[in-house]
Protein backbone atom coordinates (compact mmCIF):
# COMPACT_ATOMS: atom_id res chain seq x y z
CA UNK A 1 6.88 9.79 -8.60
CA UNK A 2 5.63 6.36 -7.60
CA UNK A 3 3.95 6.31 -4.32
CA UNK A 4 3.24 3.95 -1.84
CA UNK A 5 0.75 4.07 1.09
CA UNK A 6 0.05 1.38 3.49
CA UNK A 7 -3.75 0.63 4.80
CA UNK A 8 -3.50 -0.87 8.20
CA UNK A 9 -2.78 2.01 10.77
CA UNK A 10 -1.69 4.61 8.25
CA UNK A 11 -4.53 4.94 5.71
CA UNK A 12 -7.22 3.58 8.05
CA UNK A 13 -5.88 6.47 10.90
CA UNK A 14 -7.39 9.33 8.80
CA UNK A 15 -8.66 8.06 5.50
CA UNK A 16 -10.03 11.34 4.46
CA UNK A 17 -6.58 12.71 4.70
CA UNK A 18 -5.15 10.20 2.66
CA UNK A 19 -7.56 10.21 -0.15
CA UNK A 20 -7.49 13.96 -0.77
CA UNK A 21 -3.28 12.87 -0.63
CA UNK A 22 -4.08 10.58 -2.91
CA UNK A 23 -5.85 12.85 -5.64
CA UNK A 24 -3.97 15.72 -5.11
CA UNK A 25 -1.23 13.32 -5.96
CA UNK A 26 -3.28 11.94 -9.11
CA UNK A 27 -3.29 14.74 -10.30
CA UNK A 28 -0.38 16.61 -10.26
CA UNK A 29 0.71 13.47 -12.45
CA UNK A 30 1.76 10.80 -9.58
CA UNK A 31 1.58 7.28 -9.70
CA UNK A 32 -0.42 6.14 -6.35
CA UNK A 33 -0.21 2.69 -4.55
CA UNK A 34 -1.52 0.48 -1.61
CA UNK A 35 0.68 -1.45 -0.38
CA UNK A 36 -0.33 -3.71 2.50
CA UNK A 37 1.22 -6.76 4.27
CA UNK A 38 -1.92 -8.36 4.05
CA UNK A 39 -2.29 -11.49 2.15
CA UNK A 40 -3.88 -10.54 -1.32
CA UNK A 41 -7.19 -12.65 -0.58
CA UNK A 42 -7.85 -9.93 2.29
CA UNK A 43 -7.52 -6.80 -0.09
CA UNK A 44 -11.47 -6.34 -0.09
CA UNK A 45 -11.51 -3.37 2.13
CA UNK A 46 -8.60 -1.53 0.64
CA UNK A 47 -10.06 -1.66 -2.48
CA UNK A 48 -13.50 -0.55 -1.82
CA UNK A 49 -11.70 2.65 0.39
CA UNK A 50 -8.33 3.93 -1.06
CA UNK A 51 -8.78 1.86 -4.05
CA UNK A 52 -11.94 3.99 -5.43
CA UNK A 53 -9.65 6.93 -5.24
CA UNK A 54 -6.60 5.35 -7.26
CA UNK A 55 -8.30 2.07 -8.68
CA UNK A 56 -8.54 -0.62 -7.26
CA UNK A 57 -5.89 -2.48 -9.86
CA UNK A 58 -3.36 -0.33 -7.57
CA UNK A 59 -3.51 -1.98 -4.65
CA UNK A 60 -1.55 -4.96 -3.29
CA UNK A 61 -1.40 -7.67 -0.76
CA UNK A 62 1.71 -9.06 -0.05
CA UNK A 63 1.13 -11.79 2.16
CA UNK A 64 3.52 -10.32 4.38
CA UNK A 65 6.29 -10.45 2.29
CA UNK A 66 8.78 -7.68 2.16
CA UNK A 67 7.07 -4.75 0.30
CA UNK A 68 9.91 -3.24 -1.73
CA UNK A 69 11.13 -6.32 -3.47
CA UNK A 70 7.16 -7.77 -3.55
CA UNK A 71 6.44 -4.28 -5.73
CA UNK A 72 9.92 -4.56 -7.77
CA UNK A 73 10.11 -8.43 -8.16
CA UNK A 74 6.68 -9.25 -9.02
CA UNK A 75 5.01 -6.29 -10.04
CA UNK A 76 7.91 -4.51 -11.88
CA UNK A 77 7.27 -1.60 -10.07
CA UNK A 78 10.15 0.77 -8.32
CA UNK A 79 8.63 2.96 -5.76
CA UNK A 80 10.03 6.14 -5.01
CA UNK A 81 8.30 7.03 -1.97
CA UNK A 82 7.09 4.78 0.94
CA UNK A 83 4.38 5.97 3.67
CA UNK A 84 3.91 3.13 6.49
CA UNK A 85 3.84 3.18 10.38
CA UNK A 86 6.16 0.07 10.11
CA UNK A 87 9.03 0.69 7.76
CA UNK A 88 10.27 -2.54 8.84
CA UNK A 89 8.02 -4.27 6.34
CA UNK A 90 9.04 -2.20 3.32
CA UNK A 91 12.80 -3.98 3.66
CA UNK A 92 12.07 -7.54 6.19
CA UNK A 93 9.90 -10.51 6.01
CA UNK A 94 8.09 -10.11 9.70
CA UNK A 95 6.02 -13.37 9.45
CA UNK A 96 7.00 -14.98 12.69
CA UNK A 97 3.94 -14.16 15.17
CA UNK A 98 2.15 -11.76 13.09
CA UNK A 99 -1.81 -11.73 11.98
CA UNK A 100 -3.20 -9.93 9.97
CA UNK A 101 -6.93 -9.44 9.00
């Protein structure tokens, strides 16, 4: 499976819970990803967290684009399985009135 795990309020709400996730996932053969809304150029921090668990290659910014068709169109990559506190971004653009760090 391809998997995708936001950082903003799902990884950063129990990051020890989500790396073991992550390398359990590793290794039973899984393909992990971050997946944020953030704009790429503010990917430091998920890099130097959840990316030292499943590289740092596999994680994204998408400037607050929608994430499904930011992962598919760009990246060529279909994800299977989505973990986010807001779904909404996985399917809508939600750039009206939104920051993010």
């Amino acid at each position: 499976m391809k998997l995708a795990l936001d950082y903003d309020d799902t990884y950063t709400k129990d990051p020890l819970l989500w790396n073991w996730f992550a390398a359990e996932a590793l290794k039973r053969g899984h393909q992990v990803y971050c997946v944020s809304a953030r704009g790429n150029q503010h990917m430091d921090d998920p890099k130097m967290t959840i990316g030292r668990v499943i590289g740092p290659e596999n994680c994204f910014g998408t400037g607050l684009r929608p994430k499904r068709a930011f992962m598919r169109d760009v990246h060529k990559i279909k994800i299977d399985v989505w973990i986010d506190d807001m779904p909404e971004y996985i399917v809508d653009d939600h750039t009206e009135g939104l920051y993010l760090p």
